[in-house]
C-alpha atoms as a PDB file:
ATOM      1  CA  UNK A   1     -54.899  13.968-214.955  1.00  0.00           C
ATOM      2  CA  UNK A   2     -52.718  11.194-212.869  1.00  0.00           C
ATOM      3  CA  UNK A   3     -50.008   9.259-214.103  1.00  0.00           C
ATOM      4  CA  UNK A   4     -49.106   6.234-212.107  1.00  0.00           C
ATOM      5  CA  UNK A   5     -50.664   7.927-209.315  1.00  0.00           C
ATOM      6  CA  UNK A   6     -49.299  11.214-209.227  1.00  0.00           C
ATOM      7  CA  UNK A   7     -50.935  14.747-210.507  1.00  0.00           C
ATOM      8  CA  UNK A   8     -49.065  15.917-214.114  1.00  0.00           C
ATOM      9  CA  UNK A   9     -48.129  19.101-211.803  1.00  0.00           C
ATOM     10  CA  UNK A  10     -45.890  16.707-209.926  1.00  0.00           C
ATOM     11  CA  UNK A  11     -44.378  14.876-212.999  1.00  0.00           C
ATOM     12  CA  UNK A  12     -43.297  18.761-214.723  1.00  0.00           C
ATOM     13  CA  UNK A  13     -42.176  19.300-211.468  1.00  0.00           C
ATOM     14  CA  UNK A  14     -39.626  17.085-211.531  1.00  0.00           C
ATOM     15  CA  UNK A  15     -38.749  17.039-215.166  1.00  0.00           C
ATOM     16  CA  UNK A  16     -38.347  20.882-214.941  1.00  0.00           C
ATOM     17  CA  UNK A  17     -35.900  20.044-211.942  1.00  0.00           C
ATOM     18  CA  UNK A  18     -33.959  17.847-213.525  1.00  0.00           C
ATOM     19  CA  UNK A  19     -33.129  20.239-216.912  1.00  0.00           C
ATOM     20  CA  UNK A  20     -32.718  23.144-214.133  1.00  0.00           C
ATOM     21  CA  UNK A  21     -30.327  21.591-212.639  1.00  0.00           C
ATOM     22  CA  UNK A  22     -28.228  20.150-215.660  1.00  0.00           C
ATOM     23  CA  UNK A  23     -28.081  23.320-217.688  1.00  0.00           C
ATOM     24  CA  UNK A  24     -26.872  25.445-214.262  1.00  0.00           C
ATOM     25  CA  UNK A  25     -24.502  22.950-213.637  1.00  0.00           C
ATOM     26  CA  UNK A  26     -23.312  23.091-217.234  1.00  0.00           C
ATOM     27  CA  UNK A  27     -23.252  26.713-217.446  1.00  0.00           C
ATOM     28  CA  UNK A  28     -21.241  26.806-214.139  1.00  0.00           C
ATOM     29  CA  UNK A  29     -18.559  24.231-214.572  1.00  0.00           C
ATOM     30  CA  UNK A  30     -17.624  24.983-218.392  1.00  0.00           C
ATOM     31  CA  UNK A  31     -18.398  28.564-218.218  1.00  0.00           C
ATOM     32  CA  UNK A  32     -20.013  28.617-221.066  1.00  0.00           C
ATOM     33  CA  UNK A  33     -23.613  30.113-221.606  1.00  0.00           C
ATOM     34  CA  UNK A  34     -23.847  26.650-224.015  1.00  0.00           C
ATOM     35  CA  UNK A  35     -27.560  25.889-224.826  1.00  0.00           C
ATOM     36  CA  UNK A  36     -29.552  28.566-222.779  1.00  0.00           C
ATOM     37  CA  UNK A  37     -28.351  31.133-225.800  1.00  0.00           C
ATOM     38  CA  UNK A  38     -26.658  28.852-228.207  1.00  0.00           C
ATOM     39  CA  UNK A  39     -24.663  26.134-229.753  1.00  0.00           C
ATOM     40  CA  UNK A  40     -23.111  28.951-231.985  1.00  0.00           C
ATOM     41  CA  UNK A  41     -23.151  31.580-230.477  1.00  0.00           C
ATOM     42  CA  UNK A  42     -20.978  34.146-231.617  1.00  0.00           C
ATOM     43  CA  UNK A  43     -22.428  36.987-229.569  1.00  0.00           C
ATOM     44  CA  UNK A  44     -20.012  39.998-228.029  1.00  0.00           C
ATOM     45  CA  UNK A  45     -20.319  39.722-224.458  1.00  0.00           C
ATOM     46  CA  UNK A  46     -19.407  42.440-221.557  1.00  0.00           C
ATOM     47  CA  UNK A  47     -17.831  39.399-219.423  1.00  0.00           C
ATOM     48  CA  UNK A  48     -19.312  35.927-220.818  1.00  0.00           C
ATOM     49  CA  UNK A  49     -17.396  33.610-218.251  1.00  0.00           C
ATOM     50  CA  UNK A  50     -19.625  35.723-215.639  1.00  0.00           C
ATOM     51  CA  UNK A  51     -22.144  35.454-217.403  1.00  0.00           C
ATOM     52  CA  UNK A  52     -22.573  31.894-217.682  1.00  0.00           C
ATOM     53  CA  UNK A  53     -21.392  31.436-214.033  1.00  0.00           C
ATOM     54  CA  UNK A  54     -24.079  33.997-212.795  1.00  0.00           C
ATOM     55  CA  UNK A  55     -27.082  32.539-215.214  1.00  0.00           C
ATOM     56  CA  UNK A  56     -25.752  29.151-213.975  1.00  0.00           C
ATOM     57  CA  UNK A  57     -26.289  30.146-210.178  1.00  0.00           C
ATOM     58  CA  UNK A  58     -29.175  31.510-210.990  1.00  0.00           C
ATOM     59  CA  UNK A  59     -30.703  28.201-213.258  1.00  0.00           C
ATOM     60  CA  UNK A  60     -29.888  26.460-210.440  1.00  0.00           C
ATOM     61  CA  UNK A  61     -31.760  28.885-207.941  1.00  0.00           C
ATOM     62  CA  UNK A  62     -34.687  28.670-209.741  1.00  0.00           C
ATOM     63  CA  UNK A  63     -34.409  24.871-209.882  1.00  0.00           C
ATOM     64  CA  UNK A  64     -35.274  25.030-206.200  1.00  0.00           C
ATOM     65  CA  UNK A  65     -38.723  26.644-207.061  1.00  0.00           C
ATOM     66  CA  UNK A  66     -38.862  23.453-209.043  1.00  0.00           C
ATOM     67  CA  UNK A  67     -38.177  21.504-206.055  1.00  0.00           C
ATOM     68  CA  UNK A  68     -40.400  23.290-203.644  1.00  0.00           C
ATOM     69  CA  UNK A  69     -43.734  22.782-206.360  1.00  0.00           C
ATOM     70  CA  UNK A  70     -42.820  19.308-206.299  1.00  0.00           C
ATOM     71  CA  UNK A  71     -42.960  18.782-202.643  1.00  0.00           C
ATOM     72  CA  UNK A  72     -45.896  21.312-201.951  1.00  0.00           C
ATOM     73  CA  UNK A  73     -47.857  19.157-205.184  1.00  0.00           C
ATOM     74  CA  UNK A  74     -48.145  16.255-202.658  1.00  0.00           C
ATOM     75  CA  UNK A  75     -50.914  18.469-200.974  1.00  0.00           C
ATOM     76  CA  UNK A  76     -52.498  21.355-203.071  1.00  0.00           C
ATOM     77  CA  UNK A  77     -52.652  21.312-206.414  1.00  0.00           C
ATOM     78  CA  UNK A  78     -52.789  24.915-206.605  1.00  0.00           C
ATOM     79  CA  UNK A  79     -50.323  26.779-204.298  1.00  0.00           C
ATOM     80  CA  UNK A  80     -47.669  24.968-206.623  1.00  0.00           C
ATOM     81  CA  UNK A  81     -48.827  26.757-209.874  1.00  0.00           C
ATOM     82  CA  UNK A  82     -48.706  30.383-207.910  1.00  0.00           C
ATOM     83  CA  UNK A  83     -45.305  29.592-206.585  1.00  0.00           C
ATOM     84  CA  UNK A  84     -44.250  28.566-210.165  1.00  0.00           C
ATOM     85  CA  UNK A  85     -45.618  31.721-211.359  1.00  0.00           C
ATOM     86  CA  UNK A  86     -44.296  34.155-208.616  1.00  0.00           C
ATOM     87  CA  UNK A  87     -40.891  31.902-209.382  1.00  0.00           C
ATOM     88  CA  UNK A  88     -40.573  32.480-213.137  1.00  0.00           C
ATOM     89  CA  UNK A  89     -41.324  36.674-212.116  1.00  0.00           C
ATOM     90  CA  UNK A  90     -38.525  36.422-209.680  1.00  0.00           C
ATOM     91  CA  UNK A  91     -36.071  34.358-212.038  1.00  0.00           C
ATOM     92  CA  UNK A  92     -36.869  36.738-215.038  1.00  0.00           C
ATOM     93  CA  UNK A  93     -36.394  40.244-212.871  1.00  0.00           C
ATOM     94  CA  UNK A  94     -33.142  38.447-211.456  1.00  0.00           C
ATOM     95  CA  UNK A  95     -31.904  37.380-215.198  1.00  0.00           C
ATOM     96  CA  UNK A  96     -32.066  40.156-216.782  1.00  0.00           C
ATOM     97  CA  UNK A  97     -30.570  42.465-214.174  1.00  0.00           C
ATOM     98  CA  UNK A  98     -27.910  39.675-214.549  1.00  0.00           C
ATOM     99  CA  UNK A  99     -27.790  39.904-218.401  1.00  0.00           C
ATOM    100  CA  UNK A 100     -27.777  44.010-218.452  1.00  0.00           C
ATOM    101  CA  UNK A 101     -24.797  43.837-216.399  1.00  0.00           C
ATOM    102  CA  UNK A 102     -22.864  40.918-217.835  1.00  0.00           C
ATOM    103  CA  UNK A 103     -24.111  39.901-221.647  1.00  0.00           C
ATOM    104  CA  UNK A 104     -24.086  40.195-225.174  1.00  0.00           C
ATOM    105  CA  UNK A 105     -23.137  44.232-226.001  1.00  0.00           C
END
């Protein structure tokens, strides 16, 4: 399917960019995990300013796999969805490693 001329691969591509890059840069400048684990969250964290900096480094990492799909979309269709895949693997061993060692007790 196209919309104004582009592949819907292309257009998630850039929406998932966009909230990728607003919730790490949330989580990083207020310290705050905020919406990734809740409004109200009243959770016991190990350290949960490191937490949401680390998550928020890492949101923001994986908003470059975002980026890349978007830019290798212009020319496959689908070396974007294995990337996305072998992204969302990478981003999930990376997160919770991050949350073991940093989040809620």
């Amino acid at each position: 399917m196209e919309i104004l001329g582009f592949s819907d691969i292309t257009w998630i591509s850039v929406i998932a960019f966009v909230l990728c890059v607003a919730f790490g840069l949330y989580m990083v400048i207020t310290k705050k995990p905020g919406m990734v684990r809740s409004v109200n969250d009243t959770a016991r964290y190990k350290d949960r300013e490191m937490y949401a900096v680390k998550g928020g480094r890492l949101i923001l990492i994986y908003s470059s796999v975002w980026l890349i799909m978007l830019i290798v979309s212009f020319f496959n269709e689908v070396i974007p969805i294995i990337i996305g895949i072998l992204g969302v693997c990478v981003f999930g061993y990376f997160w919770k490693k991050m949350s073991d060692e940093f989040g809620p007790v």
